[in-house]
N, C-alpha and C. Protein backbone atom coordinates (compact mmCIF):
# COMPACT_ATOMS: atom_id res chain seq x y z
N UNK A 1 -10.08 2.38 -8.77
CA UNK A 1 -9.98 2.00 -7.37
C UNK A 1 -11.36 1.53 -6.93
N UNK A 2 -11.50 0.17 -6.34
CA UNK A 2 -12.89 -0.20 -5.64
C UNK A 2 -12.32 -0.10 -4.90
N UNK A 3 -13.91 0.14 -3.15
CA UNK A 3 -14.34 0.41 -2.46
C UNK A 3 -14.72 -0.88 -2.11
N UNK A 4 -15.42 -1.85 -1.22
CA UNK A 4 -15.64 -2.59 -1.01
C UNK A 4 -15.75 -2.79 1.12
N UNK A 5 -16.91 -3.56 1.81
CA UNK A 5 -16.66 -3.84 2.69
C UNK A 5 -16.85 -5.09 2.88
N UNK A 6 -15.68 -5.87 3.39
CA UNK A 6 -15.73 -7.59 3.85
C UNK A 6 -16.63 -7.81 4.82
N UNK A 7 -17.56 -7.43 5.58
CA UNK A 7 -18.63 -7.80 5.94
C UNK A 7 -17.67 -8.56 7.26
N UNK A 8 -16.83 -8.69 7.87
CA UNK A 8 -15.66 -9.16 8.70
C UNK A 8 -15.32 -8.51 9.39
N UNK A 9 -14.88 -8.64 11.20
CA UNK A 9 -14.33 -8.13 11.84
C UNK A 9 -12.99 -7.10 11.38
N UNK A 10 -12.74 -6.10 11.76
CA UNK A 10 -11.04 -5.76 11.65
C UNK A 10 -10.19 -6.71 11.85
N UNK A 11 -9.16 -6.25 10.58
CA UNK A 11 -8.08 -7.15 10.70
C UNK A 11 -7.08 -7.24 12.32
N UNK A 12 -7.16 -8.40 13.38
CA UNK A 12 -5.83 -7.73 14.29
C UNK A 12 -4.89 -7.72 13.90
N UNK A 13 -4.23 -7.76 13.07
CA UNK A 13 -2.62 -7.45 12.54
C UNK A 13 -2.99 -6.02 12.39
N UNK A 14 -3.72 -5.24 11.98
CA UNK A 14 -3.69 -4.04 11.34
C UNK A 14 -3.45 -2.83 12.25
N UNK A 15 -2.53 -1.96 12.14
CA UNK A 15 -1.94 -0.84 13.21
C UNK A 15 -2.77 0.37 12.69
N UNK A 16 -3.25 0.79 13.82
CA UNK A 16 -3.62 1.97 14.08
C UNK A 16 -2.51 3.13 13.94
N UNK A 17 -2.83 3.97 12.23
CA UNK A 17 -1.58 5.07 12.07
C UNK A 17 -2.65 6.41 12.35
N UNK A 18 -2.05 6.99 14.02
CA UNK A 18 -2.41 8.46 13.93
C UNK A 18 -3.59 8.07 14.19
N UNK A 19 -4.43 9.13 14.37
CA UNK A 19 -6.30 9.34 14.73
C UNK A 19 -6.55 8.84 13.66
N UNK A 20 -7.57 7.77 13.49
CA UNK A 20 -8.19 6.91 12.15
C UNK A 20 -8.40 5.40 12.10
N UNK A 21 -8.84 5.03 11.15
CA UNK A 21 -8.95 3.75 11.16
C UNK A 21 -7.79 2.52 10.94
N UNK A 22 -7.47 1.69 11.70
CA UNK A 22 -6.54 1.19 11.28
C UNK A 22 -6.44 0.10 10.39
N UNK A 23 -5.20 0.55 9.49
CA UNK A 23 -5.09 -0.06 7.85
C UNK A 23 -3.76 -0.97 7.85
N UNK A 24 -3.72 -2.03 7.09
CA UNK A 24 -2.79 -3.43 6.47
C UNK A 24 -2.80 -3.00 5.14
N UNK A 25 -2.16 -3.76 4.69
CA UNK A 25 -1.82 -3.75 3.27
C UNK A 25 -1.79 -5.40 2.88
N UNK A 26 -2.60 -5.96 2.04
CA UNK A 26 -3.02 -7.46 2.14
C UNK A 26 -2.02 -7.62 0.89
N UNK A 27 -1.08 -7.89 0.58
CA UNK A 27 -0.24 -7.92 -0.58
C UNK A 27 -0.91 -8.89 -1.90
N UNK A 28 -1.66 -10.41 -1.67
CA UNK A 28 -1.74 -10.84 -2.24
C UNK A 28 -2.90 -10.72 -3.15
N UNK A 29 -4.10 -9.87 -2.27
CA UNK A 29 -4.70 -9.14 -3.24
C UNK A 29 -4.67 -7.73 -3.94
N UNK A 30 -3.45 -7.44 -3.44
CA UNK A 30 -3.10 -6.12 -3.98
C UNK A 30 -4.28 -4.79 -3.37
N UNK A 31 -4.58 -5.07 -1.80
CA UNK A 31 -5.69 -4.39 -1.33
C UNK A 31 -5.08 -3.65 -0.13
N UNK A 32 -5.77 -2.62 0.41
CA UNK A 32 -5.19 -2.01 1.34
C UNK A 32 -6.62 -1.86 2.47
N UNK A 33 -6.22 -2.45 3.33
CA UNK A 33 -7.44 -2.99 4.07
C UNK A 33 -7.71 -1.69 5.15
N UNK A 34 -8.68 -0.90 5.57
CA UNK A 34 -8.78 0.21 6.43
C UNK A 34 -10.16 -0.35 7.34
N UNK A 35 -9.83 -1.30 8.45
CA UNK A 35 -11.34 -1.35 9.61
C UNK A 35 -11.93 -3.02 8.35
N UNK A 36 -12.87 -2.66 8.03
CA UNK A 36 -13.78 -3.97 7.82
C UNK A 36 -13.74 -3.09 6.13
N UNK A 37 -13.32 -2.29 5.36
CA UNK A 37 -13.00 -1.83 4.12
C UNK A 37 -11.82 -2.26 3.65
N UNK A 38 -12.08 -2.40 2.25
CA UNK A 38 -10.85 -3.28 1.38
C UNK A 38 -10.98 -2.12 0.34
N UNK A 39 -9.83 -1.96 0.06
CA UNK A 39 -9.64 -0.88 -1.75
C UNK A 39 -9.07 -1.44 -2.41
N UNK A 40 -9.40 -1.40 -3.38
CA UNK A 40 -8.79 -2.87 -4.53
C UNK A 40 -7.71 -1.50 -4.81
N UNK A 41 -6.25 -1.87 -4.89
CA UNK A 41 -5.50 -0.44 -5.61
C UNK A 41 -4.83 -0.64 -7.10
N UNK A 42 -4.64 -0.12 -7.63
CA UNK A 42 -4.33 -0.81 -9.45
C UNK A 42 -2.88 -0.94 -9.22
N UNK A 43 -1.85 -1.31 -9.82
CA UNK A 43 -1.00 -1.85 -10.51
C UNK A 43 0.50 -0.46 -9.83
N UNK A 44 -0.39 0.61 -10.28
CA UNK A 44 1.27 2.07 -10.20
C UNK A 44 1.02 2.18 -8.74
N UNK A 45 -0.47 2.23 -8.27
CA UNK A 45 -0.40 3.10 -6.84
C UNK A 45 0.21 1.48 -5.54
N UNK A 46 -0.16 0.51 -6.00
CA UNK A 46 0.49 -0.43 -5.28
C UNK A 46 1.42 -0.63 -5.35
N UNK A 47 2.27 -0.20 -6.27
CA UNK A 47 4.22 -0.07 -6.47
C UNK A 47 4.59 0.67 -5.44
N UNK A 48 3.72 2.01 -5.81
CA UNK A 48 4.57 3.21 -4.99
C UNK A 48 4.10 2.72 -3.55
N UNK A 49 3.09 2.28 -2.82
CA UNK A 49 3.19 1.92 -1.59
C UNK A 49 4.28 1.07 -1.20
N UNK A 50 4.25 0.06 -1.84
CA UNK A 50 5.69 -1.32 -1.57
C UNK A 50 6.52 -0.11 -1.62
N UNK A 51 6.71 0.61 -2.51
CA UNK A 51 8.67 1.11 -2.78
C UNK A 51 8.50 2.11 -1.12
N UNK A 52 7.54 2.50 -0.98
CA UNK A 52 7.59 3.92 0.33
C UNK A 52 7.21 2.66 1.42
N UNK A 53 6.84 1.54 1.37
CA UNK A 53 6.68 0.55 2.85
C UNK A 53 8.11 0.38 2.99
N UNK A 54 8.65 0.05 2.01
CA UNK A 54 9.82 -0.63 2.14
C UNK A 54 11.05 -0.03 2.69
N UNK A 55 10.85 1.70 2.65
CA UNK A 55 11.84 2.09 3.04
C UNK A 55 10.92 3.36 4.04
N UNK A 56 10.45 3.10 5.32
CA UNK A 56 9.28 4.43 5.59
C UNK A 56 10.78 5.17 6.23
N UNK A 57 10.46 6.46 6.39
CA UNK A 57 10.83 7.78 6.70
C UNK A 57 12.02 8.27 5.46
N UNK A 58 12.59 7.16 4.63
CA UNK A 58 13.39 7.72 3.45
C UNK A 58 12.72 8.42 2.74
N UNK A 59 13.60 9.10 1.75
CA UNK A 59 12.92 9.98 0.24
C UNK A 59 12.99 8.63 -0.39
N UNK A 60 12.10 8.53 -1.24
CA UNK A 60 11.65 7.66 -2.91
C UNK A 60 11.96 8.70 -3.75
N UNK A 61 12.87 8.55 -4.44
CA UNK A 61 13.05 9.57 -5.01
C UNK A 61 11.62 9.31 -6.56
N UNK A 62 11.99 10.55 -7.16
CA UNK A 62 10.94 10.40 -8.32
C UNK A 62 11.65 10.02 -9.55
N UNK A 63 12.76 9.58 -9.60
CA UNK A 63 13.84 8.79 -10.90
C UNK A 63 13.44 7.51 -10.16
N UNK A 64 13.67 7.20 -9.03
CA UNK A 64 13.59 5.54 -8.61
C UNK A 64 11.96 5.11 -8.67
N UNK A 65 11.22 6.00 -8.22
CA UNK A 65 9.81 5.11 -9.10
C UNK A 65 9.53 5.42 -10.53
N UNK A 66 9.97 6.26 -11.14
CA UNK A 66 10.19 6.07 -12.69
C UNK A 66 10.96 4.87 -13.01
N UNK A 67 12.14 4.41 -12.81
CA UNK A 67 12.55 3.18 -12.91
C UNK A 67 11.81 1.94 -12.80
N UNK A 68 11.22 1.88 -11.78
CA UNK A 68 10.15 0.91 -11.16
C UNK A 68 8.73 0.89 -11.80
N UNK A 69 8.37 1.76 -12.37
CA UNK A 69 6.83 1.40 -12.85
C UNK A 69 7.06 1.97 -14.07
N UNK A 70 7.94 2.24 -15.18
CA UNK A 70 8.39 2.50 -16.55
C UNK A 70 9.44 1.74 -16.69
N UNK A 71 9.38 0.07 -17.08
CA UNK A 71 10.87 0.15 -17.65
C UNK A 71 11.61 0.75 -18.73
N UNK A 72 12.86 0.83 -18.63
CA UNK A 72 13.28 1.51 -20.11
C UNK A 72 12.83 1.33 -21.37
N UNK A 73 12.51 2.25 -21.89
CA UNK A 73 12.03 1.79 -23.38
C UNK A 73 10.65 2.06 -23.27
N UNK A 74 9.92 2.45 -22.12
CA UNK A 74 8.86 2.69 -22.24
C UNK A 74 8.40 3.95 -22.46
N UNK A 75 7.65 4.36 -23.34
CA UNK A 75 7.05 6.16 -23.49
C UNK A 75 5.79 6.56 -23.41
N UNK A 76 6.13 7.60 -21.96
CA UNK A 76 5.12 7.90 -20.93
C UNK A 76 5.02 8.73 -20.85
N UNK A 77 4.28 9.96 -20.73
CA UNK A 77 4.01 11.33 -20.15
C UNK A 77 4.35 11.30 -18.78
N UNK A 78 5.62 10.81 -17.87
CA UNK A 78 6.03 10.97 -17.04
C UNK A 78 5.13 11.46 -15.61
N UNK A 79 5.40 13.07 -15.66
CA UNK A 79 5.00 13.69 -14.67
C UNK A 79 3.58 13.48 -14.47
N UNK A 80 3.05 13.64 -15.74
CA UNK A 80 1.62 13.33 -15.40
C UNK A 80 1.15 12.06 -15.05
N UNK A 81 1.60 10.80 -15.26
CA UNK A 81 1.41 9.67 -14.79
C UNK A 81 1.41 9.52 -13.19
N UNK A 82 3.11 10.02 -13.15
CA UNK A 82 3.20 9.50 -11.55
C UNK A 82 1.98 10.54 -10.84
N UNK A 83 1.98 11.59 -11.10
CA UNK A 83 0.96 12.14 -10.39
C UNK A 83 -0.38 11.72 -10.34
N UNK A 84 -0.45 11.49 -11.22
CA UNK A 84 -2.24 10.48 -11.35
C UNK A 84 -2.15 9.29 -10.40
N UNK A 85 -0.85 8.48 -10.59
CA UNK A 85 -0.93 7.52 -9.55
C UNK A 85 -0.67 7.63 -8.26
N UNK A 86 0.16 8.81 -7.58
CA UNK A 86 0.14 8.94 -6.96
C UNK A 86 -1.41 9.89 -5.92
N UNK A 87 -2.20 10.24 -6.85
CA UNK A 87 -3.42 10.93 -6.66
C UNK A 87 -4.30 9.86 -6.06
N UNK A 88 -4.14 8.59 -6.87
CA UNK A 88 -4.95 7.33 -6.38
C UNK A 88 -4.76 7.18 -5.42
N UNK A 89 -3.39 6.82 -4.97
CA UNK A 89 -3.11 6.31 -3.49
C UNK A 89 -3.44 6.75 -2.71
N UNK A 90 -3.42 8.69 -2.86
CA UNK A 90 -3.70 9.30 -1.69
C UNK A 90 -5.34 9.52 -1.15
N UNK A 91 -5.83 9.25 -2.32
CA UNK A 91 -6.97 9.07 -2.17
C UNK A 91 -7.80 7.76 -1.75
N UNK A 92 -6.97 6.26 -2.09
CA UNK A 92 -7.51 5.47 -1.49
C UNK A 92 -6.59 5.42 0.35
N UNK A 93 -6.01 5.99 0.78
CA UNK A 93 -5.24 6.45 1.78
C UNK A 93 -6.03 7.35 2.88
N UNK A 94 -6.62 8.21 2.07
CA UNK A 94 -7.75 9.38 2.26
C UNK A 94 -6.64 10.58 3.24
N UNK A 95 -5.82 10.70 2.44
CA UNK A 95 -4.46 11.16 2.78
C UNK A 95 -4.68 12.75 1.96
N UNK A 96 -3.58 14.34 2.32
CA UNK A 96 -3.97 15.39 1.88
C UNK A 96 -2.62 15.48 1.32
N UNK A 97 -2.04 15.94 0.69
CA UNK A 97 -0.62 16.65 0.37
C UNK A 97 -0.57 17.67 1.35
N UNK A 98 -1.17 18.20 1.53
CA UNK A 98 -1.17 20.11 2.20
C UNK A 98 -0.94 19.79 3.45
N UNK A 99 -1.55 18.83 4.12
CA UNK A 99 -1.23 18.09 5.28
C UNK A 99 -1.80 16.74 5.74
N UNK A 100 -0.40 16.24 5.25
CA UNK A 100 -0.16 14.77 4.89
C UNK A 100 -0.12 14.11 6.05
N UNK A 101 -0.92 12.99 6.41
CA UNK A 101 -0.53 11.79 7.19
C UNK A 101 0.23 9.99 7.13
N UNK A 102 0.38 10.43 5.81
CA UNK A 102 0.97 9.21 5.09
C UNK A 102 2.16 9.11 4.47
N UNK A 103 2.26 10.00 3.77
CA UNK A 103 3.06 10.31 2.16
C UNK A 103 3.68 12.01 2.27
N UNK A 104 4.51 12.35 2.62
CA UNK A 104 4.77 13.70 2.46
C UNK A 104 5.61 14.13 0.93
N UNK A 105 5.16 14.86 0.21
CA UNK A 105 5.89 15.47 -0.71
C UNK A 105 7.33 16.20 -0.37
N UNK A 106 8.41 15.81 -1.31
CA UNK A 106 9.63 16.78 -1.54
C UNK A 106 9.25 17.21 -2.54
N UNK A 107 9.35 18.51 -3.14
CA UNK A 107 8.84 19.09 -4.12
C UNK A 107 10.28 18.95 -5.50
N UNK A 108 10.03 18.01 -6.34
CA UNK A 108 10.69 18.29 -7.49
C UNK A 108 12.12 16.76 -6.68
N UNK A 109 11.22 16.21 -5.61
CA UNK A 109 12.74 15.21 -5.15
C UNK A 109 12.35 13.95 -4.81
N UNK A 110 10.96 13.89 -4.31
CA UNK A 110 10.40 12.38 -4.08
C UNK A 110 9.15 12.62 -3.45
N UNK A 111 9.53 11.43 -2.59
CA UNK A 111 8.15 11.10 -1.67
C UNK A 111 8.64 10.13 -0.53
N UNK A 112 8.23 10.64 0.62
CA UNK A 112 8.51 9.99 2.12
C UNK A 112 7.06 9.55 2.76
N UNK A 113 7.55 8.06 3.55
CA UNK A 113 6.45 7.87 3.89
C UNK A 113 6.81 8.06 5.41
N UNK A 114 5.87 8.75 6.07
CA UNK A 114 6.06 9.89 7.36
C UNK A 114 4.97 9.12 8.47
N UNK A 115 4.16 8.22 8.06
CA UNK A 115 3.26 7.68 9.21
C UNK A 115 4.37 6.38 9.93
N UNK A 116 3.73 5.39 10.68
CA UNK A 116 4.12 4.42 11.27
C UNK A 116 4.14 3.22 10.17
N UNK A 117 5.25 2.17 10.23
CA UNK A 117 4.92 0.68 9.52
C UNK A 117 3.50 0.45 9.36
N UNK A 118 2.87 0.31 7.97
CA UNK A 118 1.56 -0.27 7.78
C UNK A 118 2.50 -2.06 7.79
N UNK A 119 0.96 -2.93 8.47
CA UNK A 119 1.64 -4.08 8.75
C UNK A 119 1.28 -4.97 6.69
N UNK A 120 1.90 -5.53 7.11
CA UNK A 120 1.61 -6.46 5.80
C UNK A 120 1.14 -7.90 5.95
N UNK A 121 -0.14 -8.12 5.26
CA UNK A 121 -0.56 -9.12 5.52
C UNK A 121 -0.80 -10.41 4.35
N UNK A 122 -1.53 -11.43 5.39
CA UNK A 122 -1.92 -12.41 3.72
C UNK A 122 -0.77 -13.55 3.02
N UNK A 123 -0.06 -13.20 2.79
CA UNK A 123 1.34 -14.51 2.17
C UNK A 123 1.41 -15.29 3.20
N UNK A 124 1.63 -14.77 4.28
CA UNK A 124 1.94 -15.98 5.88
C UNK A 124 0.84 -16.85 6.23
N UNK A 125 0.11 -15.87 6.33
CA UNK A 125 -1.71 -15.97 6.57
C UNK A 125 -2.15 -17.41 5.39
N UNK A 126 -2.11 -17.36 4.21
CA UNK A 126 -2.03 -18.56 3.32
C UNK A 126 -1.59 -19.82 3.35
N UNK A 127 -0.12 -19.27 3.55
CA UNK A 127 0.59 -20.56 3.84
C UNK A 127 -0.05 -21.38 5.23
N UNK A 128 0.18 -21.16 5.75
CA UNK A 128 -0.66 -21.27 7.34
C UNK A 128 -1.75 -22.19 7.36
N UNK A 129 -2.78 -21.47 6.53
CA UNK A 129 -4.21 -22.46 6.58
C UNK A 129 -4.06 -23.54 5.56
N UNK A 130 -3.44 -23.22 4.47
CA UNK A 130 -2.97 -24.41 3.46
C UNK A 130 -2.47 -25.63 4.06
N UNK A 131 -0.98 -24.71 5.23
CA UNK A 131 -0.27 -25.90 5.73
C UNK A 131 -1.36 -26.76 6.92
N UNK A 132 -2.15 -25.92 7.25
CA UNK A 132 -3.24 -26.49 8.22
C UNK A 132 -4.29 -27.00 7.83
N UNK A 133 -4.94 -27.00 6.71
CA UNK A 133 -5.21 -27.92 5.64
C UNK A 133 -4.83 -29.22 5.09
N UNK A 134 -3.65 -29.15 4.85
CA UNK A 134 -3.33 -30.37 4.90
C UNK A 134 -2.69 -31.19 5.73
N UNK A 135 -2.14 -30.96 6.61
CA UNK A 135 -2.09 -31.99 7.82
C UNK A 135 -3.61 -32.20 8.88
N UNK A 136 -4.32 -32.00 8.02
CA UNK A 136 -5.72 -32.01 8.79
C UNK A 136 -5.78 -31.04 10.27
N UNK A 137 -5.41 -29.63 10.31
CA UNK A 137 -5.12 -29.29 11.51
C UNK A 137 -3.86 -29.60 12.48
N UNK A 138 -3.25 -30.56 12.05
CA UNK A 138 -2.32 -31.05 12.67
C UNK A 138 -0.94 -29.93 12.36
N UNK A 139 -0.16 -29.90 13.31
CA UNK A 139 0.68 -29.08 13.30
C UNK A 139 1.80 -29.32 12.78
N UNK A 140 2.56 -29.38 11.76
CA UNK A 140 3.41 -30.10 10.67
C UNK A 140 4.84 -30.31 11.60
């Protein structure tokens, strides 16, 4: 996990979850943006955010992100994986298990994401200046 600061205003798309800094999720760099800080997140802990954005206040269960970041046929030390990746997240999150503001544990059943919509940014944001790029500013 890098650390990094863009030297850049806060994002305004980015929602303020709870007392703290408020964080986006930039999809196309696979970064999770907190204030004028970027965390580069690897590959498992950016799954499990998409799979818990995608559905916030549901259980994820822990068979459905085994599905999702093991395809079949793959051989993994399971428990210990997801937990490592899930250790990342919470840590680039700066999130507790014991008392969670993000991610709450079911013990032995999933994982719920218990804060507010993190917004998602960046794909729109691209297209946008590209498309404003090439019509010279002009509005297509």
């Amino acid at each position: 996990m890098e650390t990094y600061t863009s030297g850049r205003p806060g994002n305004p798309d980015a929602h303020v979850v709870g007392i703290g800094t408020p964080i986006a999720l930039h999809e196309p760099t696979r970064e999770l943006l907190k204030g004028a800080t970027r965390v580069r997140l690897q590959e498992q802990p950016f799954q499990i955010l998409e799979l818990l954005l995608a559905r916030p206040g549901a259980v994820v269960t822990r068979d459905e992100l085994r599905d999702q970041l093991w395809p079949e046929g793959t051989f993994v030390d399971f428990e210990h994986s997801l937990n490592a990746a899930m250790k990342r997240l919470r840590a680039a999150l700066d999130d507790d298990w014991r008392v969670p503001r993000y991610i709450e544990t079911l013990p032995r059943r999933g994982y719920r994401w218990i804060a507010e919509p993190v917004p998602r940014v960046g794909i729109q944001h691209v297209v946008l200046s590209f498309a404003s790029f090439v019509t010279g500013g002009q509005t297509p």
